[in-house]
C-alpha atoms as a PDB file:
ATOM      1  CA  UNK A   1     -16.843  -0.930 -26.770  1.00  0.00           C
ATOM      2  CA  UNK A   2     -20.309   0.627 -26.980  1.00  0.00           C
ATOM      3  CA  UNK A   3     -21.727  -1.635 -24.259  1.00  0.00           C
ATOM      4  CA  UNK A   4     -19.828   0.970 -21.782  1.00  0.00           C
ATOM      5  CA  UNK A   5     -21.852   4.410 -20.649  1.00  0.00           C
ATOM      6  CA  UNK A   6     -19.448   5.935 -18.459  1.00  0.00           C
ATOM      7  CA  UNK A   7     -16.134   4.873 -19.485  1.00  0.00           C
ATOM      8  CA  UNK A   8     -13.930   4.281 -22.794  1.00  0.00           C
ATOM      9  CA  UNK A   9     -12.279   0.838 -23.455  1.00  0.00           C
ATOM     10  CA  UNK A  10     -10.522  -0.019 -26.488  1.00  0.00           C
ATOM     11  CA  UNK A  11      -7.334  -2.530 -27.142  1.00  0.00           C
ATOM     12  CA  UNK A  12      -4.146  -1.558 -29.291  1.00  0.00           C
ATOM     13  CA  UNK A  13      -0.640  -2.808 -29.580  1.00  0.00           C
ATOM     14  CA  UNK A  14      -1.229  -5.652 -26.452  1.00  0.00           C
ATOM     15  CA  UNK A  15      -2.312  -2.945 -24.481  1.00  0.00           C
ATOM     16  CA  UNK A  16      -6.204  -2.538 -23.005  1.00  0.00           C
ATOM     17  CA  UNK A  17      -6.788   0.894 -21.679  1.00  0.00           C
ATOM     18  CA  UNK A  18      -9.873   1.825 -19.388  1.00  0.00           C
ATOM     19  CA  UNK A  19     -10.819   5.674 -19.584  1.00  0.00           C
ATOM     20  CA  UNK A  20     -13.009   6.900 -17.019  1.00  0.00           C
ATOM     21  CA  UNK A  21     -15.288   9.330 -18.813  1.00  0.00           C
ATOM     22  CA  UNK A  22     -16.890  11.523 -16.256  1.00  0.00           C
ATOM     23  CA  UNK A  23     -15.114  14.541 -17.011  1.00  0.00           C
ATOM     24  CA  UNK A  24     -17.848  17.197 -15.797  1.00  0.00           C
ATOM     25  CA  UNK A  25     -17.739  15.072 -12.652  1.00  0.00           C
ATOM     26  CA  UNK A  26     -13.858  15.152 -12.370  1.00  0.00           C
ATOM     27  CA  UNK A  27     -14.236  11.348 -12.634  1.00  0.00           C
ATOM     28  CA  UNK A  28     -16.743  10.552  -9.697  1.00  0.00           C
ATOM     29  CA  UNK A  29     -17.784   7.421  -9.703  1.00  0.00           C
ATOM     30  CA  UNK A  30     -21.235   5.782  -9.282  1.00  0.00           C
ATOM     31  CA  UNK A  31     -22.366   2.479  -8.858  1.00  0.00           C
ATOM     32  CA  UNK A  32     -22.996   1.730 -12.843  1.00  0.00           C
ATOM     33  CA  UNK A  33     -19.372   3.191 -13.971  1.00  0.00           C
ATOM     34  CA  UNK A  34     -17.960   1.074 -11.144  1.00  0.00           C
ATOM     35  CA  UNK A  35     -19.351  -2.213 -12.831  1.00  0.00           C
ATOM     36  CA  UNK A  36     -18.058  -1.145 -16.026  1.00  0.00           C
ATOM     37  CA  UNK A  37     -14.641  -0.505 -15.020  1.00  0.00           C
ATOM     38  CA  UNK A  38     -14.628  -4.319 -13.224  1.00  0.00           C
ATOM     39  CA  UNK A  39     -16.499  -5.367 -16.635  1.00  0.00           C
ATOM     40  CA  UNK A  40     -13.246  -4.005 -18.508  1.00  0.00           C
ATOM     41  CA  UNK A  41     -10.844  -5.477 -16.273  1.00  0.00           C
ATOM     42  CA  UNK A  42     -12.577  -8.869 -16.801  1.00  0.00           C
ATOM     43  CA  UNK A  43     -12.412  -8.485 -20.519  1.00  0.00           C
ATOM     44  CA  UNK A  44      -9.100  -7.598 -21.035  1.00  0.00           C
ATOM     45  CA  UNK A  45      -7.906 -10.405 -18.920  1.00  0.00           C
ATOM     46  CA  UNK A  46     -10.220 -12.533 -20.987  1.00  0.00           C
ATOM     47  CA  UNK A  47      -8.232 -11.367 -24.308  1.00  0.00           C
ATOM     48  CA  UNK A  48      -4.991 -13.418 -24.877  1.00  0.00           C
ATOM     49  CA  UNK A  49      -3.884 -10.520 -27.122  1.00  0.00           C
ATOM     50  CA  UNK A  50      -3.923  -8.195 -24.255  1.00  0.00           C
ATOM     51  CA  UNK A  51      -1.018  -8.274 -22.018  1.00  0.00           C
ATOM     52  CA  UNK A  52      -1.479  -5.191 -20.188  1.00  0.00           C
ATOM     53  CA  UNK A  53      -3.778  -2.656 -18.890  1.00  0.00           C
ATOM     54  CA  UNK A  54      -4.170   1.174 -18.517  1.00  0.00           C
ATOM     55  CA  UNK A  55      -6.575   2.263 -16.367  1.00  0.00           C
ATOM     56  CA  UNK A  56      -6.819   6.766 -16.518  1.00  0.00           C
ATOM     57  CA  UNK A  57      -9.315   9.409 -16.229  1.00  0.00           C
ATOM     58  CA  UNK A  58     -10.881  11.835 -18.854  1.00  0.00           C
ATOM     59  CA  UNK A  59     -10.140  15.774 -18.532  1.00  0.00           C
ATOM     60  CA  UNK A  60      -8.895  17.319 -15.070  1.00  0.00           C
ATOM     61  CA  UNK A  61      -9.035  14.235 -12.749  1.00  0.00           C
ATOM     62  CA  UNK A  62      -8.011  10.929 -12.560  1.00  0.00           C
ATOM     63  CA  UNK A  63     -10.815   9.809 -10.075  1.00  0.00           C
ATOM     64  CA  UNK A  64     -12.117  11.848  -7.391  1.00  0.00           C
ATOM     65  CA  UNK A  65     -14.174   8.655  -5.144  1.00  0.00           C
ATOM     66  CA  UNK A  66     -17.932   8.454  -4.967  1.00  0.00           C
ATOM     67  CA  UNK A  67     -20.717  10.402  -7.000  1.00  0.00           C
ATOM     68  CA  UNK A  68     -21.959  12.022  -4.869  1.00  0.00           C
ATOM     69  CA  UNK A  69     -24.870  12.587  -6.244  1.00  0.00           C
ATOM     70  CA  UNK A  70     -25.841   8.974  -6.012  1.00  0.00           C
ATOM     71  CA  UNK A  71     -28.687   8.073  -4.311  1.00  0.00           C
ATOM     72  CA  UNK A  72     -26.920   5.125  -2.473  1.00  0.00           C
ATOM     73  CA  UNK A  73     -25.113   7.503  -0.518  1.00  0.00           C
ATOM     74  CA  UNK A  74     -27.382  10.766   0.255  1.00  0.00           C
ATOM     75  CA  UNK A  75     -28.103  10.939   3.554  1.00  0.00           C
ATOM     76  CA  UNK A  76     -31.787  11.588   3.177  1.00  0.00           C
ATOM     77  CA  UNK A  77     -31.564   8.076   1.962  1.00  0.00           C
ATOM     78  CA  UNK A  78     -33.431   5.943   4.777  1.00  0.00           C
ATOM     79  CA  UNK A  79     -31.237   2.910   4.187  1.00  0.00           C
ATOM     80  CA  UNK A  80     -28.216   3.903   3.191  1.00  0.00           C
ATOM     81  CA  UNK A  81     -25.374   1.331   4.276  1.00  0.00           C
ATOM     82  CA  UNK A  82     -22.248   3.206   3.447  1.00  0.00           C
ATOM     83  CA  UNK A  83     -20.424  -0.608   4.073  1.00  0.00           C
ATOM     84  CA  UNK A  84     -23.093  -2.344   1.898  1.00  0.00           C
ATOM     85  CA  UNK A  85     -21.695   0.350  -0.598  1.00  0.00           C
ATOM     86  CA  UNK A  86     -18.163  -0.575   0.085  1.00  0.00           C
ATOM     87  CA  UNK A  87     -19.049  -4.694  -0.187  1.00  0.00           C
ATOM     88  CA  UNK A  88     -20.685  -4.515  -3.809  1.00  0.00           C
ATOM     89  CA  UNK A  89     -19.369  -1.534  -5.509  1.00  0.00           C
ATOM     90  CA  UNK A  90     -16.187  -0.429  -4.062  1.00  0.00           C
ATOM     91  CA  UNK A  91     -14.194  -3.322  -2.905  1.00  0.00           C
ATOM     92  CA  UNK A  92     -14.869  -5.073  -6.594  1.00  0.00           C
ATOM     93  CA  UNK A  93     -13.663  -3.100  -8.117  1.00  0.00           C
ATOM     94  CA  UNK A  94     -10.224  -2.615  -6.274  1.00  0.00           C
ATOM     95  CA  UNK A  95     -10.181  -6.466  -6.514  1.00  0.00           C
ATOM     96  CA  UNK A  96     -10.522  -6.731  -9.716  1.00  0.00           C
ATOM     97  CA  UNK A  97      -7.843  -4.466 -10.204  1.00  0.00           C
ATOM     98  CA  UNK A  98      -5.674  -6.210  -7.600  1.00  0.00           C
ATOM     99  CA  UNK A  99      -5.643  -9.993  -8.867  1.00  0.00           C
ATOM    100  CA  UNK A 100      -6.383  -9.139 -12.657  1.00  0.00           C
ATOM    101  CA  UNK A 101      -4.014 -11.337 -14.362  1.00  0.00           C
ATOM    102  CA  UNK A 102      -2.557  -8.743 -16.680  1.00  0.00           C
ATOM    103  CA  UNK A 103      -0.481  -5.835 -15.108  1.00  0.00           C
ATOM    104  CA  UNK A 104      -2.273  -2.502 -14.566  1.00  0.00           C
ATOM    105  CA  UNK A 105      -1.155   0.765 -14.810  1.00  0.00           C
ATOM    106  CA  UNK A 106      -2.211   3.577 -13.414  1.00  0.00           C
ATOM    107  CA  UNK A 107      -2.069   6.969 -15.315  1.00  0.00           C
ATOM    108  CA  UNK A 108      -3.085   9.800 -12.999  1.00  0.00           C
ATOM    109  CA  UNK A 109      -3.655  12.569 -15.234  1.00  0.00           C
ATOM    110  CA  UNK A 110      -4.957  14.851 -12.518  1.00  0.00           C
ATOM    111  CA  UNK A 111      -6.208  15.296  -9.237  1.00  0.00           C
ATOM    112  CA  UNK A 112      -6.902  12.149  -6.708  1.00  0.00           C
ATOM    113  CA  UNK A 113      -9.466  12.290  -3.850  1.00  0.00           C
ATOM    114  CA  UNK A 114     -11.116   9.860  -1.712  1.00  0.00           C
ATOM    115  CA  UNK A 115     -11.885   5.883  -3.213  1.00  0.00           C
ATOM    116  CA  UNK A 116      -9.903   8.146  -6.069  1.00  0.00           C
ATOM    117  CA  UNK A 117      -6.843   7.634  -4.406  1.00  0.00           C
ATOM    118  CA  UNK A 118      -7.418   3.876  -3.538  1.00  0.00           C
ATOM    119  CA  UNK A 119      -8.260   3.235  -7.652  1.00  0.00           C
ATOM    120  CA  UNK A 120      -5.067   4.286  -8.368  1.00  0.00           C
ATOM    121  CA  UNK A 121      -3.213   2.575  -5.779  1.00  0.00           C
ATOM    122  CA  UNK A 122      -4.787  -0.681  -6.266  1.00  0.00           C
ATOM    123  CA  UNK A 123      -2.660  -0.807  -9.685  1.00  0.00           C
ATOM    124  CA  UNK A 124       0.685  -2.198  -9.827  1.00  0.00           C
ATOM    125  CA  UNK A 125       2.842   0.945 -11.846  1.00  0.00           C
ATOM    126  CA  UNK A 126       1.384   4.201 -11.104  1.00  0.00           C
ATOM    127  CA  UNK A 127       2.782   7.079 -13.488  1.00  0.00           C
ATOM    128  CA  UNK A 128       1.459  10.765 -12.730  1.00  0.00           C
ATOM    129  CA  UNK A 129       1.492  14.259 -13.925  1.00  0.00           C
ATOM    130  CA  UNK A 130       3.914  16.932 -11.698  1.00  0.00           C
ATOM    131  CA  UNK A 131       2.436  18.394  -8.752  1.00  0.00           C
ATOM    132  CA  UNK A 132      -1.181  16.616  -8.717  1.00  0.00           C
ATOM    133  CA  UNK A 133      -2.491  16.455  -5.574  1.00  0.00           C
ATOM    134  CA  UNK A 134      -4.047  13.349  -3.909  1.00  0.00           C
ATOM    135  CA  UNK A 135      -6.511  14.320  -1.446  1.00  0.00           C
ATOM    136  CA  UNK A 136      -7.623  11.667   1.422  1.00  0.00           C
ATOM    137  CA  UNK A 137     -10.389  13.978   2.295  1.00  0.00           C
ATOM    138  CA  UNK A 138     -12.673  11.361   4.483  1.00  0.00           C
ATOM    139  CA  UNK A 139     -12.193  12.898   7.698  1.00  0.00           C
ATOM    140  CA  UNK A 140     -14.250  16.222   6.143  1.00  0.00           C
ATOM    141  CA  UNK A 141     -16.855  13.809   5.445  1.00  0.00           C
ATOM    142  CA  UNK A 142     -17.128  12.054   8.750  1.00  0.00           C
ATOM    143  CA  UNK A 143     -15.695   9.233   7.482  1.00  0.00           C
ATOM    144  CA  UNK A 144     -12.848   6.784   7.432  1.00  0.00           C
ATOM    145  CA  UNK A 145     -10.601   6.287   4.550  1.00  0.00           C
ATOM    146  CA  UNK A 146     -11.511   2.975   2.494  1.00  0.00           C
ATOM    147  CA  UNK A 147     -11.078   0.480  -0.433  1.00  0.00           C
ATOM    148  CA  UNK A 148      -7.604  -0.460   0.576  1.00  0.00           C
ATOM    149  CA  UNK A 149      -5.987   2.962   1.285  1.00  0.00           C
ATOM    150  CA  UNK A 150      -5.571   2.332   4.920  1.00  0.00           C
ATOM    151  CA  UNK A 151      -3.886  -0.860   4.158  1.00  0.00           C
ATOM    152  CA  UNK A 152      -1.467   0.696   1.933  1.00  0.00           C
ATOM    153  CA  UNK A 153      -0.459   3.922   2.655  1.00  0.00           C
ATOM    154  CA  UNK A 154       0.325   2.814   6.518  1.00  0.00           C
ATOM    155  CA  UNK A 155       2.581   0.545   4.802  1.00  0.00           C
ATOM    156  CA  UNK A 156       4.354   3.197   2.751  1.00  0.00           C
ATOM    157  CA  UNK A 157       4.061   6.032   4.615  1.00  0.00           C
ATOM    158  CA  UNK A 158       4.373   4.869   8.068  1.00  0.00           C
ATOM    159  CA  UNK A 159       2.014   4.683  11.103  1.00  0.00           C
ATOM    160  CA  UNK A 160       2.299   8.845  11.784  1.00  0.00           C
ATOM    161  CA  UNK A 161       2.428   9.980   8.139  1.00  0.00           C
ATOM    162  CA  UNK A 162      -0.628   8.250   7.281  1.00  0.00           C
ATOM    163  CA  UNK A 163      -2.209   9.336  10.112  1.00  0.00           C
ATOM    164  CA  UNK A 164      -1.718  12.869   9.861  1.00  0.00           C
ATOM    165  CA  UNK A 165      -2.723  12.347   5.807  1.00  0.00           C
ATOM    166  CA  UNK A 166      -6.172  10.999   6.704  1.00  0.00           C
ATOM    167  CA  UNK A 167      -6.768  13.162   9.680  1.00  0.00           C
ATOM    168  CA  UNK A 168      -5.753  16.371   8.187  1.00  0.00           C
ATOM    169  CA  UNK A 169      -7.377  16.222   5.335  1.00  0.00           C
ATOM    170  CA  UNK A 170      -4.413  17.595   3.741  1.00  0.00           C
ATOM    171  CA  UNK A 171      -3.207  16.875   0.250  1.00  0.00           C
ATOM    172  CA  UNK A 172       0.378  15.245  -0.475  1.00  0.00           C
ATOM    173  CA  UNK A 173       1.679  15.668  -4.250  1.00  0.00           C
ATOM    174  CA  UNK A 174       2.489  13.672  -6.730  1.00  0.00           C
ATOM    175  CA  UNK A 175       6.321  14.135  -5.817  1.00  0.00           C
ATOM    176  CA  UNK A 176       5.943  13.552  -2.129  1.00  0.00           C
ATOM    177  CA  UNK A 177       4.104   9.969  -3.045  1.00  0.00           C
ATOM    178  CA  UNK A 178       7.168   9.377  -5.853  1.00  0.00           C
ATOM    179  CA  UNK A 179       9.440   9.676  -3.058  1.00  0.00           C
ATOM    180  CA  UNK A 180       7.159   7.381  -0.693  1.00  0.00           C
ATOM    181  CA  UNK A 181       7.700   5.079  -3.047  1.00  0.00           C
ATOM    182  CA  UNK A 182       3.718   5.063  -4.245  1.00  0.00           C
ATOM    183  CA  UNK A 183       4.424   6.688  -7.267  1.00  0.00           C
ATOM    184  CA  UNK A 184       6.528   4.772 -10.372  1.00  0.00           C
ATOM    185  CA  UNK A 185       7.332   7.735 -12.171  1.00  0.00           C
ATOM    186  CA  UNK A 186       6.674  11.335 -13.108  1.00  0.00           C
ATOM    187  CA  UNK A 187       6.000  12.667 -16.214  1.00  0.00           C
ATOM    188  CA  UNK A 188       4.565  15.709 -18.210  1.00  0.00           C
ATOM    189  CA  UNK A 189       3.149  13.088 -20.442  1.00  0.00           C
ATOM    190  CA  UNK A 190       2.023  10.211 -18.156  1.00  0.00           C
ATOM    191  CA  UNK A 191       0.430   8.677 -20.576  1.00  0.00           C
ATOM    192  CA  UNK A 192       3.270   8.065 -22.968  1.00  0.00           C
ATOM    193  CA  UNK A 193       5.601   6.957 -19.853  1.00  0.00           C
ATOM    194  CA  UNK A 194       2.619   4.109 -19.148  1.00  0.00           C
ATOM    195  CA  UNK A 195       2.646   3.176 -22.539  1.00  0.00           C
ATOM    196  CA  UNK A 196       6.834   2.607 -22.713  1.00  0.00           C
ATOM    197  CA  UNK A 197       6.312   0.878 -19.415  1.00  0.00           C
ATOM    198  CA  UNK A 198       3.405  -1.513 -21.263  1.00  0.00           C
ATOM    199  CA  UNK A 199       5.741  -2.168 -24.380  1.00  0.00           C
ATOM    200  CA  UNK A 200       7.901  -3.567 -21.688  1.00  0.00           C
ATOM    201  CA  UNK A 201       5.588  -5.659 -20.011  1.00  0.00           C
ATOM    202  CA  UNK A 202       3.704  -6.889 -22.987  1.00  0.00           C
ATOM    203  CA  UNK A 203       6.882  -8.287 -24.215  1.00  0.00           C
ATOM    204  CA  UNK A 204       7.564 -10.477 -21.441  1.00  0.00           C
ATOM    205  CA  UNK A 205       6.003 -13.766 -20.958  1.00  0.00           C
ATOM    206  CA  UNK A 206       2.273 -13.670 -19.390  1.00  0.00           C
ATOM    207  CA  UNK A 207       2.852 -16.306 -17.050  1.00  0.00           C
ATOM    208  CA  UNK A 208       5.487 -14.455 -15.862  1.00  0.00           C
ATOM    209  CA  UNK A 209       4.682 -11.299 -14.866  1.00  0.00           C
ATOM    210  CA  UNK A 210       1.316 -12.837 -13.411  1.00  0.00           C
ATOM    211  CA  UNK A 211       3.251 -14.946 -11.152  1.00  0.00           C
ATOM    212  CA  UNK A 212       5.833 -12.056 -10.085  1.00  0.00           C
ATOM    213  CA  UNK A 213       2.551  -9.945  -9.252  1.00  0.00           C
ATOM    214  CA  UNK A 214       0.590 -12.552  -7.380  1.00  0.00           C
ATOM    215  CA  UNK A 215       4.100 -13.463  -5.262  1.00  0.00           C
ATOM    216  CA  UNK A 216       4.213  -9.572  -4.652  1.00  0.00           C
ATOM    217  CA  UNK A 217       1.285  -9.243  -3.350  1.00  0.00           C
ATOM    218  CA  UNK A 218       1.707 -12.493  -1.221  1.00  0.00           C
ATOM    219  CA  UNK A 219       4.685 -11.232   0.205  1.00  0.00           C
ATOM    220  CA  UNK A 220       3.076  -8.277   1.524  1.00  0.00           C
ATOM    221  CA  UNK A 221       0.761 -10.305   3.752  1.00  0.00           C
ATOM    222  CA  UNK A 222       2.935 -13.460   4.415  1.00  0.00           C
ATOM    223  CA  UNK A 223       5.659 -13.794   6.718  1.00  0.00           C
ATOM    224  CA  UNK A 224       9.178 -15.060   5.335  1.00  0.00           C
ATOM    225  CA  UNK A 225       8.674 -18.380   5.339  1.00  0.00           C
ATOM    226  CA  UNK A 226       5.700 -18.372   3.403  1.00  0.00           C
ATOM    227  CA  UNK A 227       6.886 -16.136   0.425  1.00  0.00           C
ATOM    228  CA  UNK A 228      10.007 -18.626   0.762  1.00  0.00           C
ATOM    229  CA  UNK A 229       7.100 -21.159  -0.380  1.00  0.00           C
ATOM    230  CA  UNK A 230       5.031 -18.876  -2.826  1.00  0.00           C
ATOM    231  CA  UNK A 231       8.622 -18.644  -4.465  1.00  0.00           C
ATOM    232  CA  UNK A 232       9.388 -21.929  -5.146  1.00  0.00           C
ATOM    233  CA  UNK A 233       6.101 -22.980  -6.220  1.00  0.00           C
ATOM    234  CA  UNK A 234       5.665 -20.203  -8.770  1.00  0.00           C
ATOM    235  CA  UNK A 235       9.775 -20.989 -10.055  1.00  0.00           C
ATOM    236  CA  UNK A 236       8.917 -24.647 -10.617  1.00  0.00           C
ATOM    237  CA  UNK A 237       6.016 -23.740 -12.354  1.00  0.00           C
ATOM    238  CA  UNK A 238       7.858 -21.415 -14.580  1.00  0.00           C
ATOM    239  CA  UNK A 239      10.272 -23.862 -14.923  1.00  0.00           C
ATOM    240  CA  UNK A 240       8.499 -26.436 -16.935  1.00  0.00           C
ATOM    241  CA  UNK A 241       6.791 -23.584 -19.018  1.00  0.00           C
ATOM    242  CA  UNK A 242       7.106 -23.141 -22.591  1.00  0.00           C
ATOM    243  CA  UNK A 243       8.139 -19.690 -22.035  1.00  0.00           C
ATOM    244  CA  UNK A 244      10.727 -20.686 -19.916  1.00  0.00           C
ATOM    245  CA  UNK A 245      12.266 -22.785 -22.304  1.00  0.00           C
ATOM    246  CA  UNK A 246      11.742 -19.875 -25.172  1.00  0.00           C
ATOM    247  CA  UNK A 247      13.346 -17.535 -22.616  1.00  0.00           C
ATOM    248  CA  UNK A 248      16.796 -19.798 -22.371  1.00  0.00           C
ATOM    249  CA  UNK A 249      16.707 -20.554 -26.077  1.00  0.00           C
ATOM    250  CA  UNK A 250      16.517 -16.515 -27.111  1.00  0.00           C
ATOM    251  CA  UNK A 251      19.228 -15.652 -24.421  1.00  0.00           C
ATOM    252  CA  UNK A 252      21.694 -18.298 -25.683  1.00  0.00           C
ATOM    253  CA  UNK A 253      20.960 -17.508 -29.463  1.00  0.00           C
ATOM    254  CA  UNK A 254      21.247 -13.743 -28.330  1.00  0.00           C
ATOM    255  CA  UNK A 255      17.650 -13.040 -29.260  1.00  0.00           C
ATOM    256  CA  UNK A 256      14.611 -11.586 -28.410  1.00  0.00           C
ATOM    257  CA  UNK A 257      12.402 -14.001 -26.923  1.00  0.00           C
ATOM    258  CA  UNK A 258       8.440 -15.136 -28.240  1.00  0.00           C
ATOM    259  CA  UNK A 259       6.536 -15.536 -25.481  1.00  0.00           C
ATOM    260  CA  UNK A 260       3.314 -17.199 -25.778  1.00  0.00           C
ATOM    261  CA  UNK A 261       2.037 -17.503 -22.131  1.00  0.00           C
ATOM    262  CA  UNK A 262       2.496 -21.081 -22.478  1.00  0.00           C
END
């Protein structure tokens, strides 16, 4: 779409994919491409024809955090409000990416670093190159880690793990995160993995897979007895779906199903 500046969108086969398109910047991020990243999201989820999302990085890098270079966060900057930062540009957009309707899907083509590494694990799949490194590199900066990326990689990794990750500065591979369980799969093609992983997806019924993410998520912040409830609300939604009924029909004919996300 030529609206966007620092990013490539474009829709084929049910499946939206986002390109950040700051190569000679490894992917950096300022404030504008931020907006046009959430701007994507919004759109695809918009698009009934779109069922999925891809959401990757041009050249060398997936995403490697802030710009920088942006004015909002020099230090020469006489009111710069690193959390004001966080509360309009960085915690959008890993909320949009969180409760978009449609499933996204990470493809890390290269290296991670900083809000980098909380972009990517904001998404729901997450397919990478071998051996890229994700780099949690806040303590360098004087900072704290952000966007999310305490929240989830304490839950992953453990209380210790995570700690020594953040304080170190040290950078875990892509095959250390697969086997944390952060990482969906590994490929020398990530891309092509996403997109077999999309075909999936985009032939299963909308309603579906939104309710089966926003239950996931739930999950992960309720206790038991509330994900008990989550469950059964979503199930007798689903239940009285037309998809649902499409769903029982195909498996008793021994057919593919036509979902419509109805």
């Amino acid at each position: 779409m030529s609206q966007f500046k620092f990013i490539k969108y474009t829709e084929e086969n049910r499946t939206a994919t986002i390109t950040m398109n700051r190569p000679e910047l490894y992917n950096a991020l300022n404030a504008e491409a931020k907006v046009e990243i959430v701007q994507a999201i919004r759109e695809a989820n918009k698009n009934n024809q779109v069922h999925s999302i891809i959401l990757t990085g041009e050249g060398k890098a997936f995403c490697t955090g802030q710009d920088l270079n942006d004015r909002s966060v020099q230090v020469d900057n006489a009111t710069i409000d690193l959390g004001h930062t966080l509360q309009t540009e960085w915690n959008p957009l890993v909320t949009a990416i969180r409760d978009s309707k449609k499933i996204v899907l990470a493809v890390v083509n290269g290296v991670c670093a900083g809000a980098g590494i909380s972009v990517a694990i904001a998404c729901d799949l997450i397919v990478s190159k071998p051996a890229v490194k994700f780099v949690g590199a806040f303590s360098k900066l004087g900072l704290a880690p952000d966007a999310g990326s305490t929240y989830i990689f304490s839950r992953a990794l453990g209380y210790q793990k995570t700690m020594e990750f953040f304080l170190m500065g040290e950078a875990l591979t892509s095959e250390e995160l697969h086997t944390a369980g952060l990482i969906n799969a590994i490929s020398e093609d990530p891309m092509a993995k996403a997109q077999e992983y999309a075909m999936t997806i985009n032939g299963l019924s909308p309603l579906s897979t939104e309710m089966i993410k926003k239950n996931i998520k739930a999950a992960l912040d309720s206790n038991y007895n509330e994900s008990l409830e989550r469950e059964t609300y979503a199930q007798r939604f689903l239940g009285n779906s037309a998809d649902y009924k499409e769903g029982l029909t195909a498996f008793l004919q021994k057919r593919k199903p036509n979902f419509t996300g109805n």
